[in-house]
PDB file of N, CA and C in Angstrom:
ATOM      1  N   UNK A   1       0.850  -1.177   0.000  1.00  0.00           N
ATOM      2  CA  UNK A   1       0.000   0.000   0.000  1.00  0.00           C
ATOM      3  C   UNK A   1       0.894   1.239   0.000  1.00  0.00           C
ATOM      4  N   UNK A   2       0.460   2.112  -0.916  1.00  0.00           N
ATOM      5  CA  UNK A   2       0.986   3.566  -0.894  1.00  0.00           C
ATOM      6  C   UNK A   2       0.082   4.804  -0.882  1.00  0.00           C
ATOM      7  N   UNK A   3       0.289   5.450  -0.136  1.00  0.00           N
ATOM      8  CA  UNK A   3      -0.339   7.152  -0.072  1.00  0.00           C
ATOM      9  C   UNK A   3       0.494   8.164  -0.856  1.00  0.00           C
ATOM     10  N   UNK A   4       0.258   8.587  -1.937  1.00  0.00           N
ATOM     11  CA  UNK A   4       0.489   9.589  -2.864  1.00  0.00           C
ATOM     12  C   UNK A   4       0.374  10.895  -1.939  1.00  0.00           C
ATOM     13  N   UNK A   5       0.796  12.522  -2.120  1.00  0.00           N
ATOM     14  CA  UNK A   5       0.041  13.154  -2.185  1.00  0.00           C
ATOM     15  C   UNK A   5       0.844  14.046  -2.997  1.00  0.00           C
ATOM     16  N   UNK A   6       0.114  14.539  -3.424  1.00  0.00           N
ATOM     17  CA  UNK A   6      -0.216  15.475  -4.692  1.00  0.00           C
ATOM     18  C   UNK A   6      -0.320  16.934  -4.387  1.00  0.00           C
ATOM     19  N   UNK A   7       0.927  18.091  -4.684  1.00  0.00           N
ATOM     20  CA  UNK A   7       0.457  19.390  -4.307  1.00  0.00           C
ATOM     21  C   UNK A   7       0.363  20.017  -5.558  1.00  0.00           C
ATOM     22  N   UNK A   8      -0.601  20.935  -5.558  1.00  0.00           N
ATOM     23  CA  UNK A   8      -1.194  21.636  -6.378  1.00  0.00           C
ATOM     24  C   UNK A   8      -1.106  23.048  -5.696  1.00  0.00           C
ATOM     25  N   UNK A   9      -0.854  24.469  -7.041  1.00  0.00           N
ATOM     26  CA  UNK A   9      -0.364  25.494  -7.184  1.00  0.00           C
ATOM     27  C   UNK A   9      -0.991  25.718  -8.092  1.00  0.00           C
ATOM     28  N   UNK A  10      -2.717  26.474  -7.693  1.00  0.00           N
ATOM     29  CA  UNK A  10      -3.586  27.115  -9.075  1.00  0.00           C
ATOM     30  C   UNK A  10      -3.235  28.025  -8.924  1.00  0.00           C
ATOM     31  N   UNK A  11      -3.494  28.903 -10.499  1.00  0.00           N
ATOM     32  CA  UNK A  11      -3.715  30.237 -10.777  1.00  0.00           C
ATOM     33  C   UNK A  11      -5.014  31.103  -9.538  1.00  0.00           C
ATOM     34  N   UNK A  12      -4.384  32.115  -9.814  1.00  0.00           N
ATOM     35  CA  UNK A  12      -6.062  32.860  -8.906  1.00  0.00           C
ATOM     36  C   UNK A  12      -7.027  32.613 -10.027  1.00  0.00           C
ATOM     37  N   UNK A  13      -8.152  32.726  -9.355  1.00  0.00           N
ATOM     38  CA  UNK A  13      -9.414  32.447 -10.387  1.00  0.00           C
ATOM     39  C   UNK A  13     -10.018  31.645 -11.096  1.00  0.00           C
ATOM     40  N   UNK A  14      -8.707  30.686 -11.010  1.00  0.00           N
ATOM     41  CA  UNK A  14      -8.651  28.959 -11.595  1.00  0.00           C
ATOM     42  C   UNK A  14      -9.103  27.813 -10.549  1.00  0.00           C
ATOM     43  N   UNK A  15      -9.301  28.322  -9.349  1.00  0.00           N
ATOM     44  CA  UNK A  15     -10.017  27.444  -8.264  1.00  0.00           C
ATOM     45  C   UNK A  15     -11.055  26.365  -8.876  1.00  0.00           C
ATOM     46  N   UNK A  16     -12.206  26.841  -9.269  1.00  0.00           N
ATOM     47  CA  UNK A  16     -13.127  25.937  -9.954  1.00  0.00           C
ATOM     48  C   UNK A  16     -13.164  25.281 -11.271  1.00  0.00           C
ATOM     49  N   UNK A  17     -12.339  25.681 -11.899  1.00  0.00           N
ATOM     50  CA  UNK A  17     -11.917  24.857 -13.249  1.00  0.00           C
ATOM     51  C   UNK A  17     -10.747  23.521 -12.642  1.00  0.00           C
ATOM     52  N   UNK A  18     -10.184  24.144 -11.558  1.00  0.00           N
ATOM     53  CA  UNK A  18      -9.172  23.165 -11.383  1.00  0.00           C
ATOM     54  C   UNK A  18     -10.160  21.853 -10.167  1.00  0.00           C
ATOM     55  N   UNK A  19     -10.646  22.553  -9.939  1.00  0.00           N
ATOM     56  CA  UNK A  19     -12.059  21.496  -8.999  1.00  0.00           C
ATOM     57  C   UNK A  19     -12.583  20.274  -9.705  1.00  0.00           C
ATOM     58  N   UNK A  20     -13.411  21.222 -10.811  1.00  0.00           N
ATOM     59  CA  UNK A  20     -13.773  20.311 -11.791  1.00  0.00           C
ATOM     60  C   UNK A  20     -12.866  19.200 -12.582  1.00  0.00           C
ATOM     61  N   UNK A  21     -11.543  19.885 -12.860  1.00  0.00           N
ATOM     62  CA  UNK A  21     -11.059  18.966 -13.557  1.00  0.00           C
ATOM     63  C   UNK A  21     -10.522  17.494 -12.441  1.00  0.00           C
ATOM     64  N   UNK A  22     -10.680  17.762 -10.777  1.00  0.00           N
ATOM     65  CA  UNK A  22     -10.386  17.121 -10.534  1.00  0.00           C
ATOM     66  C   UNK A  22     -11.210  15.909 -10.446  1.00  0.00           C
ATOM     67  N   UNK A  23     -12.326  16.850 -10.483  1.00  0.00           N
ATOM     68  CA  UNK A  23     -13.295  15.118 -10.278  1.00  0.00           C
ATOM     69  C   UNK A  23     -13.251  14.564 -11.493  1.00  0.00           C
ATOM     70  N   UNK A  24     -13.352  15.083 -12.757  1.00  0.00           N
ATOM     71  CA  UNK A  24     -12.695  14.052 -13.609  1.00  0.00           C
ATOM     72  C   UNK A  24     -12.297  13.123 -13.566  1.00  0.00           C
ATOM     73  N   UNK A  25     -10.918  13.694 -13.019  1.00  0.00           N
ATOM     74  CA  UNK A  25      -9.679  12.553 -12.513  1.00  0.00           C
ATOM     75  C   UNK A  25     -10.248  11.404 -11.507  1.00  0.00           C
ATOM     76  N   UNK A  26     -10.850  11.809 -10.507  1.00  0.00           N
ATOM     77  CA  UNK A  26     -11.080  11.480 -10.110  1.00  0.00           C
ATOM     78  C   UNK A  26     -12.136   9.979 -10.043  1.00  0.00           C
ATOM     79  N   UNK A  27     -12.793  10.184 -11.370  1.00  0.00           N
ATOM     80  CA  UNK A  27     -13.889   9.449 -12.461  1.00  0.00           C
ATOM     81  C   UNK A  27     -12.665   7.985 -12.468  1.00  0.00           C
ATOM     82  N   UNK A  28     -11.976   8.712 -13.047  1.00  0.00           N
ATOM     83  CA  UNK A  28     -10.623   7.789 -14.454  1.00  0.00           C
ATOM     84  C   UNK A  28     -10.355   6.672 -13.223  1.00  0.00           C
ATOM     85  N   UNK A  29      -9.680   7.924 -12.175  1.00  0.00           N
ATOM     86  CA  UNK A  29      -8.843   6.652 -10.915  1.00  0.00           C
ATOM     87  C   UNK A  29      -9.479   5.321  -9.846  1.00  0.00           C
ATOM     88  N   UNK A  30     -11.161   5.980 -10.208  1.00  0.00           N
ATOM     89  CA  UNK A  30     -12.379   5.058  -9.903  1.00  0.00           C
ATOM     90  C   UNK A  30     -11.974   3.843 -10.988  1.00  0.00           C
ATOM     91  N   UNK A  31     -11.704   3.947 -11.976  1.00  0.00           N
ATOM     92  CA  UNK A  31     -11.507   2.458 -12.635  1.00  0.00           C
ATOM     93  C   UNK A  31     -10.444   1.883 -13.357  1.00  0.00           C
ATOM     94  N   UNK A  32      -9.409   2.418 -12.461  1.00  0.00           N
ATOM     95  CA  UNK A  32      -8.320   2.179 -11.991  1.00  0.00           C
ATOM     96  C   UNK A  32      -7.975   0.990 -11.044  1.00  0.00           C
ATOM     97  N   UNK A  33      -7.183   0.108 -11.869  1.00  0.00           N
ATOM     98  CA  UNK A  33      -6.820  -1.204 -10.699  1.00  0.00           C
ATOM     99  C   UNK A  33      -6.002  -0.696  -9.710  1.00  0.00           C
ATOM    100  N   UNK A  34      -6.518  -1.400  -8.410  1.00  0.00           N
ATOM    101  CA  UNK A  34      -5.268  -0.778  -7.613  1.00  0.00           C
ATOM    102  C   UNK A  34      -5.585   0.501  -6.656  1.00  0.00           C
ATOM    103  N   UNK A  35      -6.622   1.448  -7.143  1.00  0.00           N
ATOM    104  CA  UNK A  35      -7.098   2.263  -6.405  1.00  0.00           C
ATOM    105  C   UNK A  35      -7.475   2.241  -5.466  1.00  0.00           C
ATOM    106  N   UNK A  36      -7.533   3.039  -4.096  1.00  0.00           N
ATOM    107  CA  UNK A  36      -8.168   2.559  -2.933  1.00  0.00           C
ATOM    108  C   UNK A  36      -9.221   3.725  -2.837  1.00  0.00           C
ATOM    109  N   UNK A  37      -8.851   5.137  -2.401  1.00  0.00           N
ATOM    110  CA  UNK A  37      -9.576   5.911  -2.366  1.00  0.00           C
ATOM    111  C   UNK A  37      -8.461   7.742  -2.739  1.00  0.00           C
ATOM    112  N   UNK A  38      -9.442   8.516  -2.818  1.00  0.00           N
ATOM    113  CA  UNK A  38      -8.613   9.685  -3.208  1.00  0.00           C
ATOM    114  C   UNK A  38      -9.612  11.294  -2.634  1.00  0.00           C
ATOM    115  N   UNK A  39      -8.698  11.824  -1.872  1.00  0.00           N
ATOM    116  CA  UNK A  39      -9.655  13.033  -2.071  1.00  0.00           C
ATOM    117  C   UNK A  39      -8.968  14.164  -2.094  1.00  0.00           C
ATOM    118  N   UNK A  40      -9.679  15.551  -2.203  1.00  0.00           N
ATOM    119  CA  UNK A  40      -8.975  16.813  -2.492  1.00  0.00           C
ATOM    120  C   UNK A  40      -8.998  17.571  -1.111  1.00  0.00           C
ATOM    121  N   UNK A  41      -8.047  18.133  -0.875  1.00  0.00           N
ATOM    122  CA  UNK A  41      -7.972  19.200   0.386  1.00  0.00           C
ATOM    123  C   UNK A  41      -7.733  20.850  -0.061  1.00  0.00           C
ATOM    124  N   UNK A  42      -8.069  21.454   0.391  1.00  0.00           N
ATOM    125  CA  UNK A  42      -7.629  22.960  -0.443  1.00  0.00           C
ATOM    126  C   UNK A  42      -7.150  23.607   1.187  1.00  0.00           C
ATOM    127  N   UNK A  43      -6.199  24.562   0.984  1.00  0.00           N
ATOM    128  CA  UNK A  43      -5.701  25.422   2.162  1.00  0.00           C
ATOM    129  C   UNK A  43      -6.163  26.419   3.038  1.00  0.00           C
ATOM    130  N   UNK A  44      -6.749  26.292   4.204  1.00  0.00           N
ATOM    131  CA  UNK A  44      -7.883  27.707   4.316  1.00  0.00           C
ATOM    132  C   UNK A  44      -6.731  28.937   4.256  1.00  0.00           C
ATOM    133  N   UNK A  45      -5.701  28.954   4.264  1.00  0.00           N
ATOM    134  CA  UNK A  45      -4.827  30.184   4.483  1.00  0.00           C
ATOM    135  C   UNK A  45      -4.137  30.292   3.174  1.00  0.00           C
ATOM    136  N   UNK A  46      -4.342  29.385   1.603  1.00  0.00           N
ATOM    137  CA  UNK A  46      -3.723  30.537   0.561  1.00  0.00           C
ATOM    138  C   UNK A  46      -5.131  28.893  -0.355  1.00  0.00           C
ATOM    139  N   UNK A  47      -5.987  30.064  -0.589  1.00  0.00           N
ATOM    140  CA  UNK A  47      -6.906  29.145  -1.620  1.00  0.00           C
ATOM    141  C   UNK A  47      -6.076  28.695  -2.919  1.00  0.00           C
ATOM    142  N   UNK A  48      -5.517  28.801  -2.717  1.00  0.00           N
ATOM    143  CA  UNK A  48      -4.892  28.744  -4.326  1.00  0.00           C
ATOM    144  C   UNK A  48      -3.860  26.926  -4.413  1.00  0.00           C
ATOM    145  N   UNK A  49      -3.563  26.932  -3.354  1.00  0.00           N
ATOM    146  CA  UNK A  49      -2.647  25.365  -2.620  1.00  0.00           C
ATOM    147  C   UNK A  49      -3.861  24.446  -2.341  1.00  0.00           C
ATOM    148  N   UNK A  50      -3.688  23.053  -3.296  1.00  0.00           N
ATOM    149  CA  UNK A  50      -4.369  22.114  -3.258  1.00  0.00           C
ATOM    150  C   UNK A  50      -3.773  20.771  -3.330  1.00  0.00           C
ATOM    151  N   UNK A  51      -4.383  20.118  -1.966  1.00  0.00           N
ATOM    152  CA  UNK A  51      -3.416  18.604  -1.907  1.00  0.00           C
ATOM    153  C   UNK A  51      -4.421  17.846  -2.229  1.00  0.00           C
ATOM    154  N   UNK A  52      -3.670  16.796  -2.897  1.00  0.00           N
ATOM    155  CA  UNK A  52      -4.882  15.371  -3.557  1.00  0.00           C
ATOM    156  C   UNK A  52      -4.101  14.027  -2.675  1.00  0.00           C
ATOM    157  N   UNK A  53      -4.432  13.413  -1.754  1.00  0.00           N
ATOM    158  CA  UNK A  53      -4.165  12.636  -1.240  1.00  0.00           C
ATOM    159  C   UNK A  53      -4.784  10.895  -1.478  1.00  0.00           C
ATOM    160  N   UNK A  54      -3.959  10.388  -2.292  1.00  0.00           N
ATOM    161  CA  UNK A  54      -4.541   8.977  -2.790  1.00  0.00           C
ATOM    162  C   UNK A  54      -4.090   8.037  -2.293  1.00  0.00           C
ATOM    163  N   UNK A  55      -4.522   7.271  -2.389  1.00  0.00           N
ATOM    164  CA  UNK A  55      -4.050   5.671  -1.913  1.00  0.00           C
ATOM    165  C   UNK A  55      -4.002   4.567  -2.699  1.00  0.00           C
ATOM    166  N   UNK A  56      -3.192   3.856  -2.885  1.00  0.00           N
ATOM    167  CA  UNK A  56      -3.087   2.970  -4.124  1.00  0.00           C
ATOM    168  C   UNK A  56      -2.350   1.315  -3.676  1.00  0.00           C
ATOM    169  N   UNK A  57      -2.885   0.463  -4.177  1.00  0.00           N
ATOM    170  CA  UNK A  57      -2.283  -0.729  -3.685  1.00  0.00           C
ATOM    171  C   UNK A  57      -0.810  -0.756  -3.892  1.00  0.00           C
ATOM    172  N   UNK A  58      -0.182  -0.088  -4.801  1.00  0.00           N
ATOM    173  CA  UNK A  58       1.135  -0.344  -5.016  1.00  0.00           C
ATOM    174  C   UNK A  58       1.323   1.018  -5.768  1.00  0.00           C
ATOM    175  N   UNK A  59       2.885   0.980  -5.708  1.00  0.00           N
ATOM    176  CA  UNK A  59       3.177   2.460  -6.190  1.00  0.00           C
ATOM    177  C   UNK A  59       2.938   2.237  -7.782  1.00  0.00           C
ATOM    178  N   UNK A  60       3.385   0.481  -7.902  1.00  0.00           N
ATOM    179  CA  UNK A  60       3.289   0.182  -9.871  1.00  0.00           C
ATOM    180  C   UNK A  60       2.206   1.087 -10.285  1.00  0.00           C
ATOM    181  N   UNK A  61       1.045   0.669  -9.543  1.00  0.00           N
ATOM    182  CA  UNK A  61      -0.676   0.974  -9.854  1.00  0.00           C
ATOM    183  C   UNK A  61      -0.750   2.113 -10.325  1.00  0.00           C
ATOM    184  N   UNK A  62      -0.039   3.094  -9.348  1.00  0.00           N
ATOM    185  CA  UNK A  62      -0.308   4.346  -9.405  1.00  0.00           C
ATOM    186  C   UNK A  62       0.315   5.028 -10.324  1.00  0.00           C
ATOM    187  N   UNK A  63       1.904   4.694 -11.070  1.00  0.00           N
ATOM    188  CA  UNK A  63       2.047   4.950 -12.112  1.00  0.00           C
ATOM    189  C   UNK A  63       2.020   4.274 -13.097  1.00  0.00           C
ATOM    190  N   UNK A  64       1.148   3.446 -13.372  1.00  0.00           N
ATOM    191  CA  UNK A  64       0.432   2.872 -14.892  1.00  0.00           C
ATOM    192  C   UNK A  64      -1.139   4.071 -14.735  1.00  0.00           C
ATOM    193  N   UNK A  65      -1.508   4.423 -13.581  1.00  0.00           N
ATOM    194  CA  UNK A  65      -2.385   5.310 -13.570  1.00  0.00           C
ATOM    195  C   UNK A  65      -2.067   6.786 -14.586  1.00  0.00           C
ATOM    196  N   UNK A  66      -1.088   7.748 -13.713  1.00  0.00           N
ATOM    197  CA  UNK A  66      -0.380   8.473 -14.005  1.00  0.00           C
ATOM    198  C   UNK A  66       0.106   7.840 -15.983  1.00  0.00           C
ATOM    199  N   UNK A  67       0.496   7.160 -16.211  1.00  0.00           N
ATOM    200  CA  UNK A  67       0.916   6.985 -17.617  1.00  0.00           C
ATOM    201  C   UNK A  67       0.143   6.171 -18.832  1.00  0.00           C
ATOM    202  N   UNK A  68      -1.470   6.258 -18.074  1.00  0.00           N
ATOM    203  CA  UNK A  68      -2.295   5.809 -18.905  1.00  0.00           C
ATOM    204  C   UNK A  68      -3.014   6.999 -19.876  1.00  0.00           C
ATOM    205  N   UNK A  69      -3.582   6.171 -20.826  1.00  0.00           N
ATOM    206  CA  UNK A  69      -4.042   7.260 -21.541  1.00  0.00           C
ATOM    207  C   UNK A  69      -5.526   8.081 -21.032  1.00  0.00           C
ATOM    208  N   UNK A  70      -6.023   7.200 -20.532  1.00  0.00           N
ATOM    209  CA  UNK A  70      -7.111   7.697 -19.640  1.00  0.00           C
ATOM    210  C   UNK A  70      -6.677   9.041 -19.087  1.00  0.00           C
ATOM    211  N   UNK A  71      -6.160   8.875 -18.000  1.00  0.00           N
ATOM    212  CA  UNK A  71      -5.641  10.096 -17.584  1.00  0.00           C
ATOM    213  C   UNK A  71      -4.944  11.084 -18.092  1.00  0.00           C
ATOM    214  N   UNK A  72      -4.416  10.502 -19.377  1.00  0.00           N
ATOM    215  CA  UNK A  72      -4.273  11.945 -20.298  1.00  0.00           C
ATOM    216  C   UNK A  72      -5.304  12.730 -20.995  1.00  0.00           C
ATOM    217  N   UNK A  73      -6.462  11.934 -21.060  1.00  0.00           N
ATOM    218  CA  UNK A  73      -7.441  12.517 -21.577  1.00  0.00           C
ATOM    219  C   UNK A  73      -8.035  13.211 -20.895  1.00  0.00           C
ATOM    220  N   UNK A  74      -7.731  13.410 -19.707  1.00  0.00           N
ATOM    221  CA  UNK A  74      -8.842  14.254 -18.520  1.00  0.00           C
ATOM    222  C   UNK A  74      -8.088  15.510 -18.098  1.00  0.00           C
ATOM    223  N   UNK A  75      -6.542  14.857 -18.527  1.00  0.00           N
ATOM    224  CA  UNK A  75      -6.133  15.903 -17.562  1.00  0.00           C
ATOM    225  C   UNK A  75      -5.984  17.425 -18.820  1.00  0.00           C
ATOM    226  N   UNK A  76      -6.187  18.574 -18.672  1.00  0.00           N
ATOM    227  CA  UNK A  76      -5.530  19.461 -19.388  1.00  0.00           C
ATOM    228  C   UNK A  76      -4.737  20.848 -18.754  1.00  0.00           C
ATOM    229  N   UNK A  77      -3.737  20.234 -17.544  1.00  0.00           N
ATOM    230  CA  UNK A  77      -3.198  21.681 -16.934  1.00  0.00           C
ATOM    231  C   UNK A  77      -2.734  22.773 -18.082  1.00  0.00           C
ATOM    232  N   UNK A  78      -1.964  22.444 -18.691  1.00  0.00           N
ATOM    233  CA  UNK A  78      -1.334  23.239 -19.759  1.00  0.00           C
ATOM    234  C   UNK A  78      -2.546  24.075 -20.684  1.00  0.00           C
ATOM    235  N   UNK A  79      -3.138  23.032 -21.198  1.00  0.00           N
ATOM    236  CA  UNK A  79      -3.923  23.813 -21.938  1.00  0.00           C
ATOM    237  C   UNK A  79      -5.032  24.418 -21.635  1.00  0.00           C
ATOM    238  N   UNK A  80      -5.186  24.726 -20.424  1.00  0.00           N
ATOM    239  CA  UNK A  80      -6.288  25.305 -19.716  1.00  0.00           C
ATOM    240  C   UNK A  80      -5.624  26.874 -18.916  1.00  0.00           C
ATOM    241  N   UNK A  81      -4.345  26.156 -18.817  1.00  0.00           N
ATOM    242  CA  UNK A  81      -3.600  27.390 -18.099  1.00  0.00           C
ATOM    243  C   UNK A  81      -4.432  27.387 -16.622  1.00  0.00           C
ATOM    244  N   UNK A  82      -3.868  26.381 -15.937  1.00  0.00           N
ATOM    245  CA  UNK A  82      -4.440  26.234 -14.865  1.00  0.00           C
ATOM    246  C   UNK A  82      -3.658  26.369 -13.419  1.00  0.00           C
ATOM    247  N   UNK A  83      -2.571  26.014 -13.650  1.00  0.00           N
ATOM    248  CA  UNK A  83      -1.550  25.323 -12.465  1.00  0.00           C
ATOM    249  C   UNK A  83      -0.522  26.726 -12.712  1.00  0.00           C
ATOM    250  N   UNK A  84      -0.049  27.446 -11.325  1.00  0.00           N
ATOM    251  CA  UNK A  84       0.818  28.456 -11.299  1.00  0.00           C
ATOM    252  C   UNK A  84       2.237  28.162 -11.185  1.00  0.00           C
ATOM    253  N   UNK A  85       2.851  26.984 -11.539  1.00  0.00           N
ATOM    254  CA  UNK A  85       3.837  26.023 -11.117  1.00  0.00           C
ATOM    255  C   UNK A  85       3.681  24.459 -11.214  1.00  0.00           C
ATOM    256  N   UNK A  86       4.972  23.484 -11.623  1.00  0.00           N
ATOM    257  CA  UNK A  86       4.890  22.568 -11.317  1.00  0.00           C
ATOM    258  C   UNK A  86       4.952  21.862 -10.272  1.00  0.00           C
ATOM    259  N   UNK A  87       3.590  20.230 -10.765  1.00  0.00           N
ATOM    260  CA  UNK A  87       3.401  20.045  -9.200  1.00  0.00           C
ATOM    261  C   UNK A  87       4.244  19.451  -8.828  1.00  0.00           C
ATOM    262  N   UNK A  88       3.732  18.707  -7.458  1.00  0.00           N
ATOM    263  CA  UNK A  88       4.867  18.434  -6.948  1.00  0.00           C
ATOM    264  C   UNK A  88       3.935  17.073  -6.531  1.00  0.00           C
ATOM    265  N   UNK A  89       4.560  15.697  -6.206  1.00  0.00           N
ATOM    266  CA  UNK A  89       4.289  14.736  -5.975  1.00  0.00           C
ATOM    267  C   UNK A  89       5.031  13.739  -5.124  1.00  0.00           C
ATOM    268  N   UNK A  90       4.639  13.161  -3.597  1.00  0.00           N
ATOM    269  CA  UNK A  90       5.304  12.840  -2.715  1.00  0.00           C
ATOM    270  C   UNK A  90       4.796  11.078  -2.911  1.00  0.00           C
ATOM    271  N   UNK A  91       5.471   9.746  -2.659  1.00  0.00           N
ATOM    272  CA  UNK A  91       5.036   8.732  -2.061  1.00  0.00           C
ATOM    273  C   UNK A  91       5.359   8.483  -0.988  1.00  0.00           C
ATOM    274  N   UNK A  92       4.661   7.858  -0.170  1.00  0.00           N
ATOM    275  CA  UNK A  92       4.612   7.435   1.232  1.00  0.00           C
ATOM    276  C   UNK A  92       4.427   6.005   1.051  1.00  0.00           C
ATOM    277  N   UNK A  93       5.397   5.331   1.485  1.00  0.00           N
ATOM    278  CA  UNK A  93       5.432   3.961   1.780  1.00  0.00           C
ATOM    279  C   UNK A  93       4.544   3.488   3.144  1.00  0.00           C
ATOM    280  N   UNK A  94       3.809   2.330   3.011  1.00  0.00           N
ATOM    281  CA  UNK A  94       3.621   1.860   3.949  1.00  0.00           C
ATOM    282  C   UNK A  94       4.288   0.375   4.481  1.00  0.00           C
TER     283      UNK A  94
END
């Protein structure tokens, strides 16, 4: 078992586009082998900082997730101009 988490750095004003796109993702990683559960946290002290904290049977899982095409299809930071920086992505071993 592994816990991902995921920091996120929106644009101002990009809060709810970047919301939306997460449940998307969120759709994709539902049928995803290997998935356990996933949710979003946002910062009460800079709205703009957003952690996605997942859980995944194995770290493999999580990047055949990450390098499926599924998830390229959902995701569009770039072309949405969404993200104020690249993210950043931690694993946690259990």
């Amino acid at each position: 078992m592994v816990t991902v988490g995921m920091n996120y750095k929106v644009i101002n004003g990009k809060e709810e586009t970047f919301e939306n796109a997460f449940n998307n993702v969120l759709k994709v990683m539902a049928e995803m082998d290997g998935h356990t559960k996933t949710a979003l946290y946002k910062d009460v002290n800079d709205p703009q900082q957003y952690l996605i904290v997942s859980d995944w049977n194995s770290e493999e899982a999580y990047n055949a997730f990450l390098n499926s095409d599924k998830f390229a299809g959902v995701v569009n930071w770039g072309k949405e101009n969404i993200l104020a920086g690249r993210p950043s992505h931690t694993v946690y071993r259990q």
